[in-house]
N, C-alpha and C. Protein backbone atom coordinates (compact mmCIF):
# COMPACT_ATOMS: atom_id res chain seq x y z
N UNK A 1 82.86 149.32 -242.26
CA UNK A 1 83.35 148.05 -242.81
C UNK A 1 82.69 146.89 -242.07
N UNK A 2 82.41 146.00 -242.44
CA UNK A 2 81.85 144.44 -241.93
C UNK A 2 82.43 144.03 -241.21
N UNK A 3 82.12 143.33 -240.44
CA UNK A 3 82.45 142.60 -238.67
C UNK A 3 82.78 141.52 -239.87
N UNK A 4 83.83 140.66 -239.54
CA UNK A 4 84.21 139.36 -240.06
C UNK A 4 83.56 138.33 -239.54
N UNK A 5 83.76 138.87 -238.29
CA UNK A 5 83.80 137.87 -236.96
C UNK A 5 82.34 137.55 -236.89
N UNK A 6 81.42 138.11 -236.98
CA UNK A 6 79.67 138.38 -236.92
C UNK A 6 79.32 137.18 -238.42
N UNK A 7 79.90 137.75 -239.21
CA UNK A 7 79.39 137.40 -240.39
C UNK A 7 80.38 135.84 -240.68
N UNK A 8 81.18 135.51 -240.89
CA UNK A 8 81.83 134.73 -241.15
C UNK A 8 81.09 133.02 -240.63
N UNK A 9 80.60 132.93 -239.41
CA UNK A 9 79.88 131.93 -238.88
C UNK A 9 79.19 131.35 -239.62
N UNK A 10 78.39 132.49 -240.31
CA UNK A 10 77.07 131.78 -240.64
C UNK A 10 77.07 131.73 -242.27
N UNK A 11 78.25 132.08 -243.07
CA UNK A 11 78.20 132.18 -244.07
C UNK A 11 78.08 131.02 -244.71
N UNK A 12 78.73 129.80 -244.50
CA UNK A 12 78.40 128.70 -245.10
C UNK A 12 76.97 128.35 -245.54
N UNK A 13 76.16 128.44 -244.07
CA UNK A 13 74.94 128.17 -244.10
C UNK A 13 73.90 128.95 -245.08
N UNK A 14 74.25 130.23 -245.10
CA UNK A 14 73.61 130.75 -245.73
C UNK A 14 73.85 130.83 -247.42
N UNK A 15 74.86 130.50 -247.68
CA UNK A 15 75.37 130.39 -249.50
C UNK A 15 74.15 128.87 -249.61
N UNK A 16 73.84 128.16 -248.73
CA UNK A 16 73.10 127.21 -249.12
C UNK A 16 71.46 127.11 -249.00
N UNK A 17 71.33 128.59 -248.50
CA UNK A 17 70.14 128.65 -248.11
C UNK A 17 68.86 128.85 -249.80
N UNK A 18 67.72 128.80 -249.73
CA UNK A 18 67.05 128.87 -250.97
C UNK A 18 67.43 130.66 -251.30
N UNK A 19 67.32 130.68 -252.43
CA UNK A 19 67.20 132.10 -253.02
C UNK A 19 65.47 132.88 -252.72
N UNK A 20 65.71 134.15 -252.11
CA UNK A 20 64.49 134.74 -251.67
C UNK A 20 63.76 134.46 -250.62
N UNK A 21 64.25 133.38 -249.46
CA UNK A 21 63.93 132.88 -248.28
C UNK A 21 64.32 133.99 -247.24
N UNK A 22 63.01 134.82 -246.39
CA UNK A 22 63.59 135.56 -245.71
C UNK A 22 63.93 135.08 -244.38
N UNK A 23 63.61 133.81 -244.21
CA UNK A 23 63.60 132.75 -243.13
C UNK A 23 65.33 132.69 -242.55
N UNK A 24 65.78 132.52 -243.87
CA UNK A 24 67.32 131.92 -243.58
C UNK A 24 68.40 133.39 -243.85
N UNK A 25 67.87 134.56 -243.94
CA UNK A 25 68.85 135.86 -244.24
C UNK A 25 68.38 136.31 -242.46
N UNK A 26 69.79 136.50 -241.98
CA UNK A 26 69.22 136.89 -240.42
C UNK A 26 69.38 138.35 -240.31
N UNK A 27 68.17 138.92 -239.73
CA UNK A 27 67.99 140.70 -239.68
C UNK A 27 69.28 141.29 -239.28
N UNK A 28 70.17 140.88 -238.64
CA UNK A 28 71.29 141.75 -238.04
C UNK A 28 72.22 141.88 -239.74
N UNK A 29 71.84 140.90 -240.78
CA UNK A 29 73.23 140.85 -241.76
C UNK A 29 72.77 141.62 -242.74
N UNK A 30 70.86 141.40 -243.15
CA UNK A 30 70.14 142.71 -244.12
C UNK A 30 70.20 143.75 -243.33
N UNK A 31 70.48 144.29 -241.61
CA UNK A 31 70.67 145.69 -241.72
C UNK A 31 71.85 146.14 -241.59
N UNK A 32 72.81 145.42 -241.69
CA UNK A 32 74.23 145.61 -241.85
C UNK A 32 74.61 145.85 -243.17
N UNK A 33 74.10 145.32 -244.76
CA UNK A 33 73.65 145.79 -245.95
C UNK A 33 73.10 147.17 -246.03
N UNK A 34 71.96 147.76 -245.27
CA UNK A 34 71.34 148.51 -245.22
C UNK A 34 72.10 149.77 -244.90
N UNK A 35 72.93 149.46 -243.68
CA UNK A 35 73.50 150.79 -243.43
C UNK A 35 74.89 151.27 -244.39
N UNK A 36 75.37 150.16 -244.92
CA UNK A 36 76.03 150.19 -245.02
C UNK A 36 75.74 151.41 -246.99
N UNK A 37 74.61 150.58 -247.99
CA UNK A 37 74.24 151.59 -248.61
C UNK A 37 73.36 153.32 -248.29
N UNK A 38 72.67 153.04 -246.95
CA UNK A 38 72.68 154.34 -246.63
C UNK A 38 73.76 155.67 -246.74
N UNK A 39 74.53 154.90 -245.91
CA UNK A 39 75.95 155.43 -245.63
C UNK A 39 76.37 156.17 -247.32
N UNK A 40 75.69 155.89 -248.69
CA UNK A 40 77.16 156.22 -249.51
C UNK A 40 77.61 155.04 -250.26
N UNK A 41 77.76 154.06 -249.68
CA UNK A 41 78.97 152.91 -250.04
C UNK A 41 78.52 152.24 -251.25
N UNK A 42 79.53 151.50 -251.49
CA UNK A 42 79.38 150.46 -252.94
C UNK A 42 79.44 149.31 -251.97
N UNK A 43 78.98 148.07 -252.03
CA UNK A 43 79.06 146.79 -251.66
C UNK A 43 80.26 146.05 -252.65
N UNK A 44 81.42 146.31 -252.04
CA UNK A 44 82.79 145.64 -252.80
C UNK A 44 83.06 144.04 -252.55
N UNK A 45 83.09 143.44 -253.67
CA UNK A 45 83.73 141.74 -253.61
C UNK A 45 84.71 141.56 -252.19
N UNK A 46 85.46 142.13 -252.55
CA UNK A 46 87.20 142.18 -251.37
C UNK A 46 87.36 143.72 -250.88
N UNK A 47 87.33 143.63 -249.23
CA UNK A 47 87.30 144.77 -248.47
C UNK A 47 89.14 144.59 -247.98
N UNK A 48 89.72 145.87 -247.91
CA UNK A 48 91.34 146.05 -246.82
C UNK A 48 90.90 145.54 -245.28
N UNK A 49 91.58 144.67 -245.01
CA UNK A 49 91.61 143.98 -243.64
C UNK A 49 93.16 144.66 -243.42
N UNK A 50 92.82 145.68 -242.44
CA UNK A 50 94.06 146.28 -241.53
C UNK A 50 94.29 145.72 -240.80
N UNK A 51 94.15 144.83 -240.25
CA UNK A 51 95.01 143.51 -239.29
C UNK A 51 95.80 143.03 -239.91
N UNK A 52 95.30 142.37 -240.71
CA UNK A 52 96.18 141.20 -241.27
C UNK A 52 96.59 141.88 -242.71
N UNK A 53 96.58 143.40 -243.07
CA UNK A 53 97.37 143.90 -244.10
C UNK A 53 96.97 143.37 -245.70
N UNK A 54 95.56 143.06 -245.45
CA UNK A 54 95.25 141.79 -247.13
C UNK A 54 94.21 142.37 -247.34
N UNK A 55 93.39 141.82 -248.69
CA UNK A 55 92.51 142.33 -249.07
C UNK A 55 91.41 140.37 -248.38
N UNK A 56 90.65 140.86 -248.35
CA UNK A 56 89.72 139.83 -247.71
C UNK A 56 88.47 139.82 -248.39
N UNK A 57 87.63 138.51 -248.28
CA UNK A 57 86.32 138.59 -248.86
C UNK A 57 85.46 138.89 -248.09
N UNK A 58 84.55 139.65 -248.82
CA UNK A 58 83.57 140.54 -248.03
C UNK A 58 82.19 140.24 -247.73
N UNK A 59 81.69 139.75 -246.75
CA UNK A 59 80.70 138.69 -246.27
C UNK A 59 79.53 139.22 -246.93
N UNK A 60 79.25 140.89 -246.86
CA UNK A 60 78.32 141.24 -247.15
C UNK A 60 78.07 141.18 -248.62
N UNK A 61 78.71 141.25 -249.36
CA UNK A 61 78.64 140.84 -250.89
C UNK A 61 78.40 139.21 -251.21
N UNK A 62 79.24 138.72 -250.27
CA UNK A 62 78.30 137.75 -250.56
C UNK A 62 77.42 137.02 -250.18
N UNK A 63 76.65 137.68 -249.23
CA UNK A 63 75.50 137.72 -248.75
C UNK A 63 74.17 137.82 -249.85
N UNK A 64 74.71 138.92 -250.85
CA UNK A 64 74.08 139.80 -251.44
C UNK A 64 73.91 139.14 -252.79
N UNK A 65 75.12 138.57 -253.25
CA UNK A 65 75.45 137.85 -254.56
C UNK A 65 74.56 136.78 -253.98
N UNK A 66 74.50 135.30 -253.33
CA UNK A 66 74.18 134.39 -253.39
C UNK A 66 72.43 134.28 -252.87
N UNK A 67 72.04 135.71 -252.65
CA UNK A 67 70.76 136.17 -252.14
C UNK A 67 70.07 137.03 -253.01
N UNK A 68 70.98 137.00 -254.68
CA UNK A 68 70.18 138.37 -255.33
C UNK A 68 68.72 138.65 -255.29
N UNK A 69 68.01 137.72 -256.36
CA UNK A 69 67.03 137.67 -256.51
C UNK A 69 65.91 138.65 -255.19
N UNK A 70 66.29 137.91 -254.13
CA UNK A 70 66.13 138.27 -252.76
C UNK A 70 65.68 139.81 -252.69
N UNK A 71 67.16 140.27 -252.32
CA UNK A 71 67.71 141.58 -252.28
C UNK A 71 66.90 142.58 -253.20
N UNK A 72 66.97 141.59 -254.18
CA UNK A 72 66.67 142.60 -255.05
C UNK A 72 64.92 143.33 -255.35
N UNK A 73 64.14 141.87 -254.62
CA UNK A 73 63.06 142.38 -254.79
C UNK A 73 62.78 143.03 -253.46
N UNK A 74 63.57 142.94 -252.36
CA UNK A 74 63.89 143.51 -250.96
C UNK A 74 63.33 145.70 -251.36
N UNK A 75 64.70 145.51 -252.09
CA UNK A 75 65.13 146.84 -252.21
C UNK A 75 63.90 147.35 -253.01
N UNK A 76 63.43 146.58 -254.42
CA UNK A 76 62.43 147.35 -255.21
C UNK A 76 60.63 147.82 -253.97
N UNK A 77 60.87 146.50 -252.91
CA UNK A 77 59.75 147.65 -252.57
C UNK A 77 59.73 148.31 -251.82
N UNK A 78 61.04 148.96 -251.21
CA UNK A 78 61.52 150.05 -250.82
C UNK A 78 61.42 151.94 -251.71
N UNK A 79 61.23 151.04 -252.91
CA UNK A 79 62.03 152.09 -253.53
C UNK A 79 62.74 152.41 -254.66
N UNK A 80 63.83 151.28 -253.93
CA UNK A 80 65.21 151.76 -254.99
C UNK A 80 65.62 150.36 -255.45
N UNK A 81 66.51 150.54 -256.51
CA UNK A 81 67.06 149.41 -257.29
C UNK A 81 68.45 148.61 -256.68
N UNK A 82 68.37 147.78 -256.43
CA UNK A 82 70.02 146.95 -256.19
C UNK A 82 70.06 146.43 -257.30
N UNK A 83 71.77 147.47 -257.90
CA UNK A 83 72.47 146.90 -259.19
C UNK A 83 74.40 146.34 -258.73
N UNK A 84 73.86 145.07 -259.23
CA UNK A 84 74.89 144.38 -259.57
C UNK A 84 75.76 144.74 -260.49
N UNK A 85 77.22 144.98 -260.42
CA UNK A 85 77.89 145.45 -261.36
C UNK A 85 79.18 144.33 -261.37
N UNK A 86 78.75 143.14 -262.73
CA UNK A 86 79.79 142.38 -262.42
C UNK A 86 81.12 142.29 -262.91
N UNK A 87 81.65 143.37 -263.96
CA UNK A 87 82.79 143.32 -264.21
C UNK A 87 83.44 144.04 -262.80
N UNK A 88 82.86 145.41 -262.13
CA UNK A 88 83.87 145.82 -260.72
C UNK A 88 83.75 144.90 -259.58
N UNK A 89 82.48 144.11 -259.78
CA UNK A 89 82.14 143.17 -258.58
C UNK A 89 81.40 143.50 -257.35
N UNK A 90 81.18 144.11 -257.73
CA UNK A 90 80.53 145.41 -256.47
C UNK A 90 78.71 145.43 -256.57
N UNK A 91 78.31 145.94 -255.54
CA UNK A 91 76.60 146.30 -255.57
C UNK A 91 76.27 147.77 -255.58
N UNK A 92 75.65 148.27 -255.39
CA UNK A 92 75.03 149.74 -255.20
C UNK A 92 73.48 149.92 -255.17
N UNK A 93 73.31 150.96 -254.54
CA UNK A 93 71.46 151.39 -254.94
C UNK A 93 71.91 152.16 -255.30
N UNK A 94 70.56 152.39 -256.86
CA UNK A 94 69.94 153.39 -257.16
C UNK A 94 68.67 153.76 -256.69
N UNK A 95 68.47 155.14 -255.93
CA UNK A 95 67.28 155.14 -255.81
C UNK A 95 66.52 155.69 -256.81
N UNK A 96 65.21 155.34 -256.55
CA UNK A 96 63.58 155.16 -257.61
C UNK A 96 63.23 157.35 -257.80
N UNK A 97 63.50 157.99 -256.35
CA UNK A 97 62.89 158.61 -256.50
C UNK A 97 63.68 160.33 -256.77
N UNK A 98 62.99 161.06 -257.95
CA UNK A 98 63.55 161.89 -258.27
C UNK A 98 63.89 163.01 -257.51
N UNK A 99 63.87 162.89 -256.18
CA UNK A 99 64.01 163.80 -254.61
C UNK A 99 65.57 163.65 -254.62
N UNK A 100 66.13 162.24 -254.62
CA UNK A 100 67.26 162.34 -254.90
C UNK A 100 68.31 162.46 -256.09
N UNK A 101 67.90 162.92 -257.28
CA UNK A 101 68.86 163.23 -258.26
C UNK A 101 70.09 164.23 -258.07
N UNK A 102 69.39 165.03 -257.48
CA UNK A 102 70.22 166.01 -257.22
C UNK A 102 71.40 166.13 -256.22
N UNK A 103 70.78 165.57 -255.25
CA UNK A 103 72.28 165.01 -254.44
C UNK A 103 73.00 164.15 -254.72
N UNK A 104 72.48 162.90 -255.86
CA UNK A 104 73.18 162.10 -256.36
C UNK A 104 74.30 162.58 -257.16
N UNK A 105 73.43 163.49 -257.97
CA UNK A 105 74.58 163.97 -259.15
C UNK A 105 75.67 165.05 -258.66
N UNK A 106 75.39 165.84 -257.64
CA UNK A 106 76.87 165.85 -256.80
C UNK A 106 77.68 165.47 -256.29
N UNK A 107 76.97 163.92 -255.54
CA UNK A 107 78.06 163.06 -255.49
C UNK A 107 78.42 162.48 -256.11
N UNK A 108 77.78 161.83 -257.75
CA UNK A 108 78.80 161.29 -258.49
C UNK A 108 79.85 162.26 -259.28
N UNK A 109 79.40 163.98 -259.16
CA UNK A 109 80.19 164.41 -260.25
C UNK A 109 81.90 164.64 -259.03
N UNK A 110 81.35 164.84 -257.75
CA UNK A 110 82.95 164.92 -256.57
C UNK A 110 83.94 163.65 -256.81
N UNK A 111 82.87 162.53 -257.23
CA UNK A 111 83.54 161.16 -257.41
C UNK A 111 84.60 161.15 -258.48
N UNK A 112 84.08 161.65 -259.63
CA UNK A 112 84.66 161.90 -260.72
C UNK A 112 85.77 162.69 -260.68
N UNK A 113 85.37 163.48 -260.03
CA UNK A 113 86.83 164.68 -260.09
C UNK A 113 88.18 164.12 -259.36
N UNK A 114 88.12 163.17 -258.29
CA UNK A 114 89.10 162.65 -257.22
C UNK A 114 89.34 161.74 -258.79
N UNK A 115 88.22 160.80 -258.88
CA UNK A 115 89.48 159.82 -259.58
C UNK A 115 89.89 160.28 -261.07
N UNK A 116 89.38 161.44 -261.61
CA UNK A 116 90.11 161.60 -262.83
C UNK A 116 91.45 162.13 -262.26
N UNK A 117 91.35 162.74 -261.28
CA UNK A 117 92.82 163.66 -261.02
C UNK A 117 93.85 162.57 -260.42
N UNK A 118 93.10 161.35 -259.80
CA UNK A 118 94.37 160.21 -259.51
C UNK A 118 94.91 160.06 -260.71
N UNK A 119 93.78 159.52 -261.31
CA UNK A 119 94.34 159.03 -263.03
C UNK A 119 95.26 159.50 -263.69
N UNK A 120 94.99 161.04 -264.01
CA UNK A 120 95.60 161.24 -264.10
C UNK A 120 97.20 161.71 -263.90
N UNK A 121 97.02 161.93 -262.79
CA UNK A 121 98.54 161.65 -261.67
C UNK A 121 99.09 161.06 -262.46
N UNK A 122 98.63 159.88 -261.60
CA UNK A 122 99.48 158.33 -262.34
C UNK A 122 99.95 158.24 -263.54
N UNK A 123 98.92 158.41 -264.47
CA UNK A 123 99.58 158.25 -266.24
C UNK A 123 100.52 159.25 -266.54
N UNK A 124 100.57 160.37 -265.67
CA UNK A 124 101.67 161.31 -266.01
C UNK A 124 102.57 160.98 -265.47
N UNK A 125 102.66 160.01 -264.57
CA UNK A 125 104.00 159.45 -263.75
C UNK A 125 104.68 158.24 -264.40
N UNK A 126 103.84 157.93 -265.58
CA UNK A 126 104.16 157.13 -266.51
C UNK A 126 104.24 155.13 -266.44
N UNK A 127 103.26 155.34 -265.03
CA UNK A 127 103.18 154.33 -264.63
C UNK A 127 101.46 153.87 -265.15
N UNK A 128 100.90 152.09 -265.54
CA UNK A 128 99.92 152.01 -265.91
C UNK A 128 98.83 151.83 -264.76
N UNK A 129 98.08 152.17 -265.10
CA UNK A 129 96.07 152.79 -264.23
C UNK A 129 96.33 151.66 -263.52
N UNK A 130 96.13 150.38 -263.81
CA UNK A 130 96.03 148.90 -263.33
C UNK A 130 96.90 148.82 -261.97
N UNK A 131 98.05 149.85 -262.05
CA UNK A 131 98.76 149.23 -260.61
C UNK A 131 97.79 150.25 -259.36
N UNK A 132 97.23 151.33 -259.72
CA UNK A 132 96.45 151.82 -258.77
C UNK A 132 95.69 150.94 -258.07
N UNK A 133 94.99 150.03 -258.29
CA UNK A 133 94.21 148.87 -258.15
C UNK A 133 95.17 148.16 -257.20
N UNK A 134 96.58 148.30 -257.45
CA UNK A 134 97.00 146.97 -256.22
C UNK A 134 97.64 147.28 -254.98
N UNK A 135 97.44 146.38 -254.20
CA UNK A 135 97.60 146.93 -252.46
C UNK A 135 99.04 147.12 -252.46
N UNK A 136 99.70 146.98 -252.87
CA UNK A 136 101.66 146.90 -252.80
C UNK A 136 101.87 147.71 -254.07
N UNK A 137 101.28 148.58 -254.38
CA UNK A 137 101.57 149.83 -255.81
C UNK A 137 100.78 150.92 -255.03
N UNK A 138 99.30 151.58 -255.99
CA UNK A 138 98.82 152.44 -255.73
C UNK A 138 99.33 153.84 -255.16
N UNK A 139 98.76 154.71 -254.63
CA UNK A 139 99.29 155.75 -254.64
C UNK A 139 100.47 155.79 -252.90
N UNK A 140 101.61 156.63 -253.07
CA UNK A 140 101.89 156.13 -251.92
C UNK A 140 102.68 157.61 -251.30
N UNK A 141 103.45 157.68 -250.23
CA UNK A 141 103.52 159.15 -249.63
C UNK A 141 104.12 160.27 -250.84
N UNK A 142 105.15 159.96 -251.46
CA UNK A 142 106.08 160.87 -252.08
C UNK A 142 104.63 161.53 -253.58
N UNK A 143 103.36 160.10 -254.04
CA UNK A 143 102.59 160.65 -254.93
C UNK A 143 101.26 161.66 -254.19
N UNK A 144 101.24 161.48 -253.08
CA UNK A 144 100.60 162.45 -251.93
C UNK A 144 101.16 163.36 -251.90
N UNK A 145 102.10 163.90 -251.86
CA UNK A 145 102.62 165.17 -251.48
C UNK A 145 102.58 165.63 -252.73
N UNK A 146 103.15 165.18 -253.67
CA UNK A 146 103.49 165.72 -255.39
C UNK A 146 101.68 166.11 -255.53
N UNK A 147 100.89 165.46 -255.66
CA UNK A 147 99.56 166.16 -255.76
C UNK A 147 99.54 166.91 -254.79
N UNK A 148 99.64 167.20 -253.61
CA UNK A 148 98.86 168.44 -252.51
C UNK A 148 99.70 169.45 -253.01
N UNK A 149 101.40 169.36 -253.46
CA UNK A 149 101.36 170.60 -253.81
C UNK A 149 101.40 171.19 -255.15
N UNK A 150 100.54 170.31 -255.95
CA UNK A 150 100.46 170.77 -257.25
C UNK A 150 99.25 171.95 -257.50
N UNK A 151 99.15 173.16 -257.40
CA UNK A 151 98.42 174.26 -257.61
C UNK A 151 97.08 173.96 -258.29
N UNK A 152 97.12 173.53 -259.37
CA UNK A 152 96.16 173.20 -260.31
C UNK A 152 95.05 172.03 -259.77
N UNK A 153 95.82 171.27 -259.48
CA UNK A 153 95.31 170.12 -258.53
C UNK A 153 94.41 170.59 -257.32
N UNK A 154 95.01 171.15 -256.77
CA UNK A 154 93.79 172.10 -255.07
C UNK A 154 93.00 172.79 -256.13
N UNK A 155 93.05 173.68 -256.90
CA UNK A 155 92.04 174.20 -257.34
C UNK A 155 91.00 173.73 -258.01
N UNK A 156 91.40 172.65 -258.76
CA UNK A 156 90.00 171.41 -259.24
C UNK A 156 89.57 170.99 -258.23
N UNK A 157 90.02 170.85 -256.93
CA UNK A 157 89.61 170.18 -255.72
C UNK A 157 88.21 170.75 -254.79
N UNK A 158 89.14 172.52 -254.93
CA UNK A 158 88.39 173.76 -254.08
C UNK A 158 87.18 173.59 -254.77
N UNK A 159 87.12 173.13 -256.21
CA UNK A 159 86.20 173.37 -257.23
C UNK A 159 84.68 172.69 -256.71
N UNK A 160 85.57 171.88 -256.31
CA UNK A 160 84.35 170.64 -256.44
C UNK A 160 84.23 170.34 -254.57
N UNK A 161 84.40 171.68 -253.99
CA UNK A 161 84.28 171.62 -252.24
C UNK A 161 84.74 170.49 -252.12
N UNK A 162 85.76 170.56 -251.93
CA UNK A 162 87.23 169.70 -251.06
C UNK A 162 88.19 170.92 -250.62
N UNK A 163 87.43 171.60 -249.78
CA UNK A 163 88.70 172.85 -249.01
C UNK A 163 89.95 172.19 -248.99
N UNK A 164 89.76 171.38 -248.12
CA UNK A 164 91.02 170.64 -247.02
C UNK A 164 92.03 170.12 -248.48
N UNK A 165 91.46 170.04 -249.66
CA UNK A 165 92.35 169.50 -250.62
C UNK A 165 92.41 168.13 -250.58
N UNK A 166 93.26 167.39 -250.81
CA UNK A 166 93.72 165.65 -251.50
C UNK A 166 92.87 164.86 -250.25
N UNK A 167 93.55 165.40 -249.03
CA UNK A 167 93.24 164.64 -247.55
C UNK A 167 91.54 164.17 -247.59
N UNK A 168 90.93 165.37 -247.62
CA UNK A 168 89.52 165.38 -247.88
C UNK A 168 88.86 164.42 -248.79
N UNK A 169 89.50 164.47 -249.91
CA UNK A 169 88.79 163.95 -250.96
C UNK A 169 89.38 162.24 -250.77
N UNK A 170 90.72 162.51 -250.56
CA UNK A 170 90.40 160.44 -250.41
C UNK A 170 89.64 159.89 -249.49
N UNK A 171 89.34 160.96 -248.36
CA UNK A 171 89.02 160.21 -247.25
C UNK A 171 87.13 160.42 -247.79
N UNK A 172 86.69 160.94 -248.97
CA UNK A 172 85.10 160.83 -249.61
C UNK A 172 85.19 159.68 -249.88
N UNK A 173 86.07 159.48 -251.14
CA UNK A 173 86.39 158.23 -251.46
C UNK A 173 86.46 156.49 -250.78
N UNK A 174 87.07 157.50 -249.76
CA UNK A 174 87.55 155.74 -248.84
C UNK A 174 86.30 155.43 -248.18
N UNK A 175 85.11 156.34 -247.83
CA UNK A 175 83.78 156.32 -246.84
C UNK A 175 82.86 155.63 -247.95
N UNK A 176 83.19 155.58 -248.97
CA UNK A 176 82.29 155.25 -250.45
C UNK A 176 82.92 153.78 -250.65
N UNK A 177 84.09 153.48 -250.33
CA UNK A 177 84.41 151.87 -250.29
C UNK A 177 85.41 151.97 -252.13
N UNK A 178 85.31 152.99 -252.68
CA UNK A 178 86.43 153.88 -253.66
C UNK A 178 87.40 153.55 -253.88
N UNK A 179 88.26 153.60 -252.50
CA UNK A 179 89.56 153.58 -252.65
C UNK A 179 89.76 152.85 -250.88
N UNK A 180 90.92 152.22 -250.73
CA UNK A 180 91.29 151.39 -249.25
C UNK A 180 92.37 152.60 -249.05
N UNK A 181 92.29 152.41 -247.80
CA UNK A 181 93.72 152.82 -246.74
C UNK A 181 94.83 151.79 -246.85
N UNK A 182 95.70 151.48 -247.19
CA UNK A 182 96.92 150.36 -247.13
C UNK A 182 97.67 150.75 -246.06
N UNK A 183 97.88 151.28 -245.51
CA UNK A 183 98.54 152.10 -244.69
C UNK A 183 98.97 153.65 -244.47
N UNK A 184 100.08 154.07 -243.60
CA UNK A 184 100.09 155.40 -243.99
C UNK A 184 100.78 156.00 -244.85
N UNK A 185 100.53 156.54 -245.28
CA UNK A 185 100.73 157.84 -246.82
C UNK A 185 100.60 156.74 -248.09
N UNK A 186 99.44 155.69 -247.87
CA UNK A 186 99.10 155.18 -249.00
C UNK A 186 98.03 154.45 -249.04
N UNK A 187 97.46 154.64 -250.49
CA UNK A 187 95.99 154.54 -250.88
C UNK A 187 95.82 153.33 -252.45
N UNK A 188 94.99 152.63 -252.53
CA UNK A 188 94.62 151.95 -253.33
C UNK A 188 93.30 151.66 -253.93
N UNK A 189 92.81 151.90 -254.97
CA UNK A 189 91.70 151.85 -255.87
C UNK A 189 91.03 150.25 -255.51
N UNK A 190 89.65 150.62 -254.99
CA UNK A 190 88.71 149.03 -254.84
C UNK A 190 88.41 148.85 -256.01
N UNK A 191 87.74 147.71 -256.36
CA UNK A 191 87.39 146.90 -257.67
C UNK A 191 86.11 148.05 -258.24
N UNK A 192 86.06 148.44 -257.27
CA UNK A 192 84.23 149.54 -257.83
C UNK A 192 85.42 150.63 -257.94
N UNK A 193 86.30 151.37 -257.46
CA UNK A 193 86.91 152.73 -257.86
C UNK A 193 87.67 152.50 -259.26
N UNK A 194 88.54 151.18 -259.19
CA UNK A 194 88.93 150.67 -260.52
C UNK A 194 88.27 150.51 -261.81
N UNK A 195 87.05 150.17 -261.84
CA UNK A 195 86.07 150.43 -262.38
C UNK A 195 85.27 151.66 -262.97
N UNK A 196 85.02 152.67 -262.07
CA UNK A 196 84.44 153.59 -262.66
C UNK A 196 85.78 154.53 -263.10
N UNK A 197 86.63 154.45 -262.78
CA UNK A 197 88.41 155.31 -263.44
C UNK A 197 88.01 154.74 -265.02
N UNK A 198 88.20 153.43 -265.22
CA UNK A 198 88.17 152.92 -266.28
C UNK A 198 86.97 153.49 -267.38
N UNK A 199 85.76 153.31 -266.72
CA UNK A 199 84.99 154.17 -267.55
C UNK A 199 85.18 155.74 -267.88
N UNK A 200 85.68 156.55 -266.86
CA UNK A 200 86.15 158.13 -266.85
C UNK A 200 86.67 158.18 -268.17
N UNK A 201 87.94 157.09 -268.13
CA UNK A 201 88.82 157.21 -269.06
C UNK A 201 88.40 156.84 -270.94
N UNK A 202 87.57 155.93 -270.04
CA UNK A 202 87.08 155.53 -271.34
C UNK A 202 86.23 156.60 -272.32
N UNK A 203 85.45 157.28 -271.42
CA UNK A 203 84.56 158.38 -272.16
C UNK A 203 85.34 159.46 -272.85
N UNK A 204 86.61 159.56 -271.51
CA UNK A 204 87.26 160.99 -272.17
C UNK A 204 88.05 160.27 -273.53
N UNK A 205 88.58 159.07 -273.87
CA UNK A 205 88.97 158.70 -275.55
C UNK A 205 88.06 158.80 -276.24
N UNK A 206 86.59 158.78 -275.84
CA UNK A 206 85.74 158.34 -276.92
C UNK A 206 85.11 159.91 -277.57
N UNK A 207 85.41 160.93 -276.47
CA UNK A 207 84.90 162.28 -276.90
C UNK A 207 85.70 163.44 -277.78
């Protein structure tokens, strides 16, 4: 997660800086971007600030937003693509080269499996998708336990190598920027996990 404290200083300055100036983007904040998509992650609008219990704005996004152009031709001659996704609000790479398809498409298909099985949780609990998304709803101890010991549930899990079961798989999720920690025995969908649920769902009406 992003240093506040690092980043926060200089943010003014830099929302005003020219677009594509590598003069005014300082190396410690593009490799703090960097690791951060190495790592896995989505670049989310609003990150969980466990201090102060809130959802907070996330320096590095908008680092990224007010620097696209930048970034973007940053990343292409690397390689890989930085895509903006502005209905979840979020960033991501794709990479260019077909070395990685294959690990990609295991990790998006593990992705899939955690949040169709939240999803579906939830809608069977008769509550709507949208409150997953909020820090004072989402999933919380008593819907943790009801999934770990639902049979069917570990076995879609085992399926898709998540031995450890639910524990495992949120904590893929939460390293991917997916889903926040709110505290303990509860979890909440980021604007990028809210997002791709929505599409899951959307495909499985349309098929």
């Amino acid at each position: 997660m992003p240093d506040f404290s690092d980043m926060t200083e200089t943010e003014n300055s830099l929302s005003a800086a020219p677009v594509g100036s590598f003069e005014q983007i300082l190396p410690a904040h593009s490799a703090a971007i960097y690791r951060e998509f190495q790592a896995g992650r989505v670049i989310v609008r609003d990150v969980w600030d466990n201090n102060r219990s809130e959802l907070r704005a996330n320096p590095l996004y908008n680092l990224l937003y007010n620097h696209l152009s930048h970034f973007r031709t940053f990343y292409e001659h690397l390689g890989s693509e930085l895509v903006f996704n502005e209905t979840g609000a979020f960033f991501f790479l794709k990479e260019s080269s077909d070395d990685e398809s294959e690990e990609h498409d295991e990790n998006a298909f593990r992705v899939q499996v955690v949040l169709l099985l939240i999803g579906r949780y939830f809608a069977r609990s008769g509550r709507d998708l949208d409150y997953l998304g909020r820090p004072d709803a989402g999933l919380n101890e008593q819907d943790l336990e009801a999934m770990a010991g639902d049979d069917e549930y570990q076995d879609i899990l085992r399926a898709a190598r998540f031995e450890k079961g639910l524990t495992e798989a949120l904590d893929y999720l939460e390293k991917r920027n997916l889903v926040f920690r709110a505290g303990a025995g509860r979890y909440f969908l980021s604007s990028a996990g809210q997002y791709f649920l929505g599409q899951l769902v959307q495909e499985y009406e349309q098929a």
